[in-house]
Every structure is written in C-alpha cells, then in structure tokens.
N, C-alpha and C. Protein backbone atom coordinates (compact mmCIF):
# COMPACT_ATOMS: atom_id res chain seq x y z
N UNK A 1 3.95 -19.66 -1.02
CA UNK A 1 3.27 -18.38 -1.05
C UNK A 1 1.97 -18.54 -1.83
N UNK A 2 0.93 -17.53 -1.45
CA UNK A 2 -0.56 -17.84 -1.68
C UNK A 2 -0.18 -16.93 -3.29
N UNK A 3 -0.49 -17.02 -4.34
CA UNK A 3 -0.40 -16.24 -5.20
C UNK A 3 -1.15 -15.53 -5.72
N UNK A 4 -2.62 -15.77 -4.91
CA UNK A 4 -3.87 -14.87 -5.53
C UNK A 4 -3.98 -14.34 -4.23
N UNK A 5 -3.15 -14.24 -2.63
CA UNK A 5 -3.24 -13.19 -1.82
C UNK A 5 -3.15 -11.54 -2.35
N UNK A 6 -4.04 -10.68 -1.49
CA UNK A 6 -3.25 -9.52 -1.66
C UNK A 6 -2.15 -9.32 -1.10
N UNK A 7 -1.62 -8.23 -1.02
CA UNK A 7 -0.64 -7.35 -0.55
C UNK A 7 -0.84 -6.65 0.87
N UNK A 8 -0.41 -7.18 1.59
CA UNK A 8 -1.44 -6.92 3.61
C UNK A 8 -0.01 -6.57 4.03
N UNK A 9 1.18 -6.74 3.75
CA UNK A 9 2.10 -5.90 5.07
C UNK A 9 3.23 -6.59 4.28
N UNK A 10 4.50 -5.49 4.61
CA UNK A 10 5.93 -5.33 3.45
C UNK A 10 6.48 -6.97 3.61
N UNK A 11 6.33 -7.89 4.28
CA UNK A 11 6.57 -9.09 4.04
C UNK A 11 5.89 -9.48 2.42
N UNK A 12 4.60 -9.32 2.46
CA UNK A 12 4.02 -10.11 1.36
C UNK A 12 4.20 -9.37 0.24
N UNK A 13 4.49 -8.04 0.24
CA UNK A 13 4.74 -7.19 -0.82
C UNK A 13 6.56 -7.81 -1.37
N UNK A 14 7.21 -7.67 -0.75
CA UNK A 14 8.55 -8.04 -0.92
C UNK A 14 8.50 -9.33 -2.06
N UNK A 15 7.60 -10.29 -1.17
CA UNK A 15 7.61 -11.84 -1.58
C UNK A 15 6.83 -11.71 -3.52
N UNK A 16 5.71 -11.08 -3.04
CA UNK A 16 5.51 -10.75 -4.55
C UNK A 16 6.42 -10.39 -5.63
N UNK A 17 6.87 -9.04 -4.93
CA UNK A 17 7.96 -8.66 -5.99
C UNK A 17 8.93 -9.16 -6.61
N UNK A 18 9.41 -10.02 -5.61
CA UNK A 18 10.65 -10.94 -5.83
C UNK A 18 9.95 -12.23 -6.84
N UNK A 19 8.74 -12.06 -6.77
CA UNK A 19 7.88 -13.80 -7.46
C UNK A 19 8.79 -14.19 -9.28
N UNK A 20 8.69 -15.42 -9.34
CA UNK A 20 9.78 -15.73 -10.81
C UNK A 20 8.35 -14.92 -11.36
N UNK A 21 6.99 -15.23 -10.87
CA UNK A 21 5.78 -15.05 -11.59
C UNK A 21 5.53 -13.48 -11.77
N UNK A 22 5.75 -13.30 -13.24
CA UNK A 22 5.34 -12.02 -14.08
C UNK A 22 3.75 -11.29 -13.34
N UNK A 23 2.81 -11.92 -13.30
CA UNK A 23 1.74 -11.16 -12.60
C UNK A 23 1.79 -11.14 -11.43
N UNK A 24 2.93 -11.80 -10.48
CA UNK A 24 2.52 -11.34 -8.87
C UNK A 24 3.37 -9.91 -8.45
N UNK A 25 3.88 -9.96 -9.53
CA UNK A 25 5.38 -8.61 -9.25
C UNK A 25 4.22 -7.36 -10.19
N UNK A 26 3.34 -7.66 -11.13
CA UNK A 26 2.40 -6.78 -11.87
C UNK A 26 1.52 -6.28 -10.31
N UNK A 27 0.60 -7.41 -9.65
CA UNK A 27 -0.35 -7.42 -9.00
C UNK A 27 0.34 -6.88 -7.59
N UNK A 28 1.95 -6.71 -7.16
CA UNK A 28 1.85 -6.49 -6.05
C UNK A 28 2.55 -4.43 -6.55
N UNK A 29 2.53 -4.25 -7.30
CA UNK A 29 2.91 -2.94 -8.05
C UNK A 29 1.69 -2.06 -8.23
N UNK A 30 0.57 -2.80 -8.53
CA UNK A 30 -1.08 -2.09 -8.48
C UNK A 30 -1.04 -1.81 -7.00
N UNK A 31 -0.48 -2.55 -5.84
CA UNK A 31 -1.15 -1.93 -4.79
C UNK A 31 -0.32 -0.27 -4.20
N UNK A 32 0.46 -0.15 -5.14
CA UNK A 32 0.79 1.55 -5.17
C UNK A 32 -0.51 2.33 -5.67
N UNK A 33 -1.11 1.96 -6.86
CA UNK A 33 -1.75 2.65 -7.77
C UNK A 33 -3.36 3.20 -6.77
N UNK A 34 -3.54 2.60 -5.63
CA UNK A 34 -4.43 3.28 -4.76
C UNK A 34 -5.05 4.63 -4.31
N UNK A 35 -5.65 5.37 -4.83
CA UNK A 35 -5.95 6.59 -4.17
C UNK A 35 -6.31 6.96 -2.50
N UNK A 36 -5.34 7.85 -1.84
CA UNK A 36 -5.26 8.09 -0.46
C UNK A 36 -7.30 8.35 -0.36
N UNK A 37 -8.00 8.03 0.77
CA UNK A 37 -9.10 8.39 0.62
C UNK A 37 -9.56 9.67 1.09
N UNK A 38 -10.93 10.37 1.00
CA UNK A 38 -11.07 11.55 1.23
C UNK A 38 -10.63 12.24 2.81
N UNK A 39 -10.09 13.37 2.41
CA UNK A 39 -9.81 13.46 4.20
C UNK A 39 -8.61 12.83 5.40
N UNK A 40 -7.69 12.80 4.06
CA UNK A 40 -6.55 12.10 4.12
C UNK A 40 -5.43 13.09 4.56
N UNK A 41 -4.51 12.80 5.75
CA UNK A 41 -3.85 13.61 5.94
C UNK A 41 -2.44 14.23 5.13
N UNK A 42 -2.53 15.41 5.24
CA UNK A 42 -1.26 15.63 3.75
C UNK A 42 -0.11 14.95 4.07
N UNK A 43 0.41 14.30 5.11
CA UNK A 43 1.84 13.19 4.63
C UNK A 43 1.09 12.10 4.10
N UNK A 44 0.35 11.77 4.06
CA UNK A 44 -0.14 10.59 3.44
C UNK A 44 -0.48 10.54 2.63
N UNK A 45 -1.25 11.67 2.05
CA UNK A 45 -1.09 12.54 0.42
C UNK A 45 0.09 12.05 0.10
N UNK A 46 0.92 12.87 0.66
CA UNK A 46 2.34 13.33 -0.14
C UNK A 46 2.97 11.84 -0.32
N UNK A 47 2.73 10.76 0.61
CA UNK A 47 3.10 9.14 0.76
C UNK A 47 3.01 8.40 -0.87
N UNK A 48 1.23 8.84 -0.83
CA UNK A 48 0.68 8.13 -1.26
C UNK A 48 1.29 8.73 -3.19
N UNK A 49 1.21 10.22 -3.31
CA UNK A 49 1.87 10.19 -4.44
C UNK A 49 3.15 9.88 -4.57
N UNK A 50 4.39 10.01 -3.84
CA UNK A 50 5.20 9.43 -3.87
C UNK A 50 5.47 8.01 -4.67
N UNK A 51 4.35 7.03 -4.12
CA UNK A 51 4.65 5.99 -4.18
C UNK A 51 3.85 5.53 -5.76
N UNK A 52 3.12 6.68 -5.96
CA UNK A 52 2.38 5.82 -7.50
C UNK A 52 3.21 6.65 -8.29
N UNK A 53 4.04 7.82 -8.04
CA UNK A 53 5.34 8.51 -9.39
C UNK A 53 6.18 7.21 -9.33
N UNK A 54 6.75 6.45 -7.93
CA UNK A 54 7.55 5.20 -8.15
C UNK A 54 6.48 4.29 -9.24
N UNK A 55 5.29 3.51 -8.74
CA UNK A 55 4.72 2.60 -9.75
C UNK A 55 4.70 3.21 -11.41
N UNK A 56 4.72 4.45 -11.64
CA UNK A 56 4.31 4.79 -12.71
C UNK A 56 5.43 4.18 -13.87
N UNK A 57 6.67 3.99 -13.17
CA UNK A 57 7.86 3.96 -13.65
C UNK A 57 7.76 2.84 -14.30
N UNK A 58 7.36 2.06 -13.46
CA UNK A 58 6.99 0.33 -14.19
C UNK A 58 8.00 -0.48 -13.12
N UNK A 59 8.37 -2.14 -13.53
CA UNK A 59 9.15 -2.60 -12.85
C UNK A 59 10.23 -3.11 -13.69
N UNK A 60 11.44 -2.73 -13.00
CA UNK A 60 12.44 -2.70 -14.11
C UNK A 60 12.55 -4.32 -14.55
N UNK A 61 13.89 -4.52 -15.19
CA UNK A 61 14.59 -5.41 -15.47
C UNK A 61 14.64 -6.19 -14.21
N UNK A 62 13.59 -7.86 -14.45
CA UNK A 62 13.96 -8.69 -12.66
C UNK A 62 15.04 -9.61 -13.30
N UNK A 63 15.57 -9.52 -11.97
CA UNK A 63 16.85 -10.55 -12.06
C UNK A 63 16.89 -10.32 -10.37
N UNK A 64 16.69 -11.70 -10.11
CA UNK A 64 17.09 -11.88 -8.39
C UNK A 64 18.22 -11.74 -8.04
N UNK A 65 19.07 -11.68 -8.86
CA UNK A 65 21.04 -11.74 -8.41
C UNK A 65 21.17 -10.19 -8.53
N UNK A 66 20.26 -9.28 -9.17
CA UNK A 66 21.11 -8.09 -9.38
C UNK A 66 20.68 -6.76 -8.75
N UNK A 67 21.87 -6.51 -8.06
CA UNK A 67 21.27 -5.22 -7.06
C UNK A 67 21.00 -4.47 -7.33
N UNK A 68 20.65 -3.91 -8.64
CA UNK A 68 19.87 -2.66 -8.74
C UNK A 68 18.37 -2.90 -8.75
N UNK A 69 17.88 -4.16 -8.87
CA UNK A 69 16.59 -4.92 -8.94
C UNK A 69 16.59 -4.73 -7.19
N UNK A 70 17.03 -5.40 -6.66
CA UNK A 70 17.37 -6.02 -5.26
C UNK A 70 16.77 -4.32 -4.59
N UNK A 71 17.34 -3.20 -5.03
CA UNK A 71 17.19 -1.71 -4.43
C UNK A 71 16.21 -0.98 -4.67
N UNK A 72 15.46 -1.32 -6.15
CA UNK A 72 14.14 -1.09 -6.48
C UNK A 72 13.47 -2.11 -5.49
N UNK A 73 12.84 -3.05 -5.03
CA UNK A 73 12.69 -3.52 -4.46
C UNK A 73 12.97 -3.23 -2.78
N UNK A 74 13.59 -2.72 -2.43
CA UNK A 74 14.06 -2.33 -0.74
C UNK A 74 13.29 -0.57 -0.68
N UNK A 75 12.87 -0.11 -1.90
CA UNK A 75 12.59 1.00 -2.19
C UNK A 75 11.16 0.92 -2.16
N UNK A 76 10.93 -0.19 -2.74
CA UNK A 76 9.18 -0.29 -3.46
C UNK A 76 7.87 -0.64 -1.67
N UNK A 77 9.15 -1.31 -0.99
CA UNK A 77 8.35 -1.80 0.52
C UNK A 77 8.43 -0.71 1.17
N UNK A 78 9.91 0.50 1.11
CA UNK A 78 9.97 1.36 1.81
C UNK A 78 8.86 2.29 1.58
N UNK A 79 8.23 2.73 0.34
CA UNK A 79 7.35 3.35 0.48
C UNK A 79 6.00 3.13 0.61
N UNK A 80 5.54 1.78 0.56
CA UNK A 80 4.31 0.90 0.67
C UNK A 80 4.16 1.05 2.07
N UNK A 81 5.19 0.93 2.89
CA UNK A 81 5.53 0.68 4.79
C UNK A 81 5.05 2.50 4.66
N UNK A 82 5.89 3.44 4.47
CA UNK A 82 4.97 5.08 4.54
C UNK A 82 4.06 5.54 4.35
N UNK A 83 3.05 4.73 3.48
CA UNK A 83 2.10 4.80 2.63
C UNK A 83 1.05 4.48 4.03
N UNK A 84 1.29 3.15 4.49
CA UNK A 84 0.53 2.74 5.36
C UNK A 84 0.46 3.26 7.07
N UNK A 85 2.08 3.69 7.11
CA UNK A 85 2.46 4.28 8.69
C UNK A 85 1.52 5.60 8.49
N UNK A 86 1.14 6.33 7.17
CA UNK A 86 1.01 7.82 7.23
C UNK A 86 -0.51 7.83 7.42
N UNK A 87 -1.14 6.57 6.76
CA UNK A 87 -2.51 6.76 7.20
C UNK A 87 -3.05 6.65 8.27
N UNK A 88 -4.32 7.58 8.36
CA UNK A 88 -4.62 7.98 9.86
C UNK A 88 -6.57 7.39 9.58
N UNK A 89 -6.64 6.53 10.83
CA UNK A 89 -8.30 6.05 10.27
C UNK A 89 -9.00 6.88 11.30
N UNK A 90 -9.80 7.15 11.56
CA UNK A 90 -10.75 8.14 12.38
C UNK A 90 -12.15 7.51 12.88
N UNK A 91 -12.33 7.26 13.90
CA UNK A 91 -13.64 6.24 13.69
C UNK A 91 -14.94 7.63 13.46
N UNK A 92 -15.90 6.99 12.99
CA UNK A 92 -16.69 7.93 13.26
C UNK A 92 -17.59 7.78 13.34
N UNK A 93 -18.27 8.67 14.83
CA UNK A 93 -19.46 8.55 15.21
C UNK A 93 -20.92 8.62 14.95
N UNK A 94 -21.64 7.83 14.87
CA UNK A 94 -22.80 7.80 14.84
C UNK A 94 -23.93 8.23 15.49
N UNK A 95 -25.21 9.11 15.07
CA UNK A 95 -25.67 9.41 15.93
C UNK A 95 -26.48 8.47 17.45
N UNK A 96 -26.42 7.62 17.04
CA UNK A 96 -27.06 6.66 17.98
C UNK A 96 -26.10 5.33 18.42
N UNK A 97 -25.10 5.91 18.71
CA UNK A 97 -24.00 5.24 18.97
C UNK A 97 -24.01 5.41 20.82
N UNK A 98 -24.07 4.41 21.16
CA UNK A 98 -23.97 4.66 23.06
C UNK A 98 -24.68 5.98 23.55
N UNK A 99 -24.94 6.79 23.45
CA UNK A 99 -25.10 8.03 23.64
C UNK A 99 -26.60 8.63 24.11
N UNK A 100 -27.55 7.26 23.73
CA UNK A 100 -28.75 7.90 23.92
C UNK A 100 -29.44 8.53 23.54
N UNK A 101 -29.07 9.24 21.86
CA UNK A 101 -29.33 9.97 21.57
C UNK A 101 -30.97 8.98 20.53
N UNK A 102 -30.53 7.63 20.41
CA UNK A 102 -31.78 7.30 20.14
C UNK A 102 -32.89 7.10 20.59
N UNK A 103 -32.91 7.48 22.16
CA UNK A 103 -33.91 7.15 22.82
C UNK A 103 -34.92 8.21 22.99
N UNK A 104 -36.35 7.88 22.63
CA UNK A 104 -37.20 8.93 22.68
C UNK A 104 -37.60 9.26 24.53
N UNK A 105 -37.72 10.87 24.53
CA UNK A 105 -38.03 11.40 25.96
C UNK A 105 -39.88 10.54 26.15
C-alpha cells in the first residue's frame, strides 16, 4: 500500500484504517473532516455531517483482532461510500461554450 496516497474509494479508506501505521488511520479520518461544497444537496449535507460527528469522536482503541474496532471501521467506509454516493456534480456552463454565443454578428 502507497502510504502517502489519498483516500479515492472505500477500498483505500478501509486499508488505511486498518494501517499498523498511526498516521495513515489519522490521515484517512481527515478525509471525513471535508466541507460538503456550496450548493450541495441536503442528503449530502446531512452525509457529510453525519460523517464528521463520526470523525469528531476520534479513532478508538486499534486492535485488528477486535470487533468493536473491526465495526467502527465497517461504519467509518459506510459513511465515506454516502458521503460520496450523495454528492451531486453539475457541470456548468459557460458562456462561450459550443453555443456561439462567442461569435461576433
């Protein structure tokens, strides 16, 4: 595993979390701490706080053998995976985008 990757999809988030390494389980826990951006739809609001009241908590006690670690963890991707299903990107148009609108009469 790359250890100075980010956090791109609940595979690599998982792998972090689970890391023996103290800052990849820190560094993959910041990518809760994100603000939804402007114009954000309210489940993705509601996603997105969701998921930084979970980060706020901290990360408990790691121990790879023990399932309450193991469930924080099945918890921490589940809402990272909502976080990302809820966002909605919008392209947006430009005035001189195909349209012609740059062309003088």
């Amino acid at each position: 595993m790359d250890h100075d990757s980010p956090v791109l999809n609940p595979d690599t988030l998982r792998q972090h979390l689970m890391s023996t390494l103290p800052m990849q389980r820190i560094k993959a826990l910041h990518a809760f701490e994100l603000q939804p951006p402007a114009g954000a739809t309210p489940e993705h609001v509601a996603a997105a706080g969701a998921a930084a009241r979970f980060a706020a908590r901290g990360i408990p006690f790691y121990s790879t053998q023990d399932a309450s670690y193991l469930a924080w963890v099945d918890k921490a991707v589940a809402l990272w995976q909502r976080v990302h299903d809820t966002a909605s990107f919008t392209s947006v148009a430009t005035p001189f985008s195909r349209t012609g609108a740059a062309h003088h009469a």
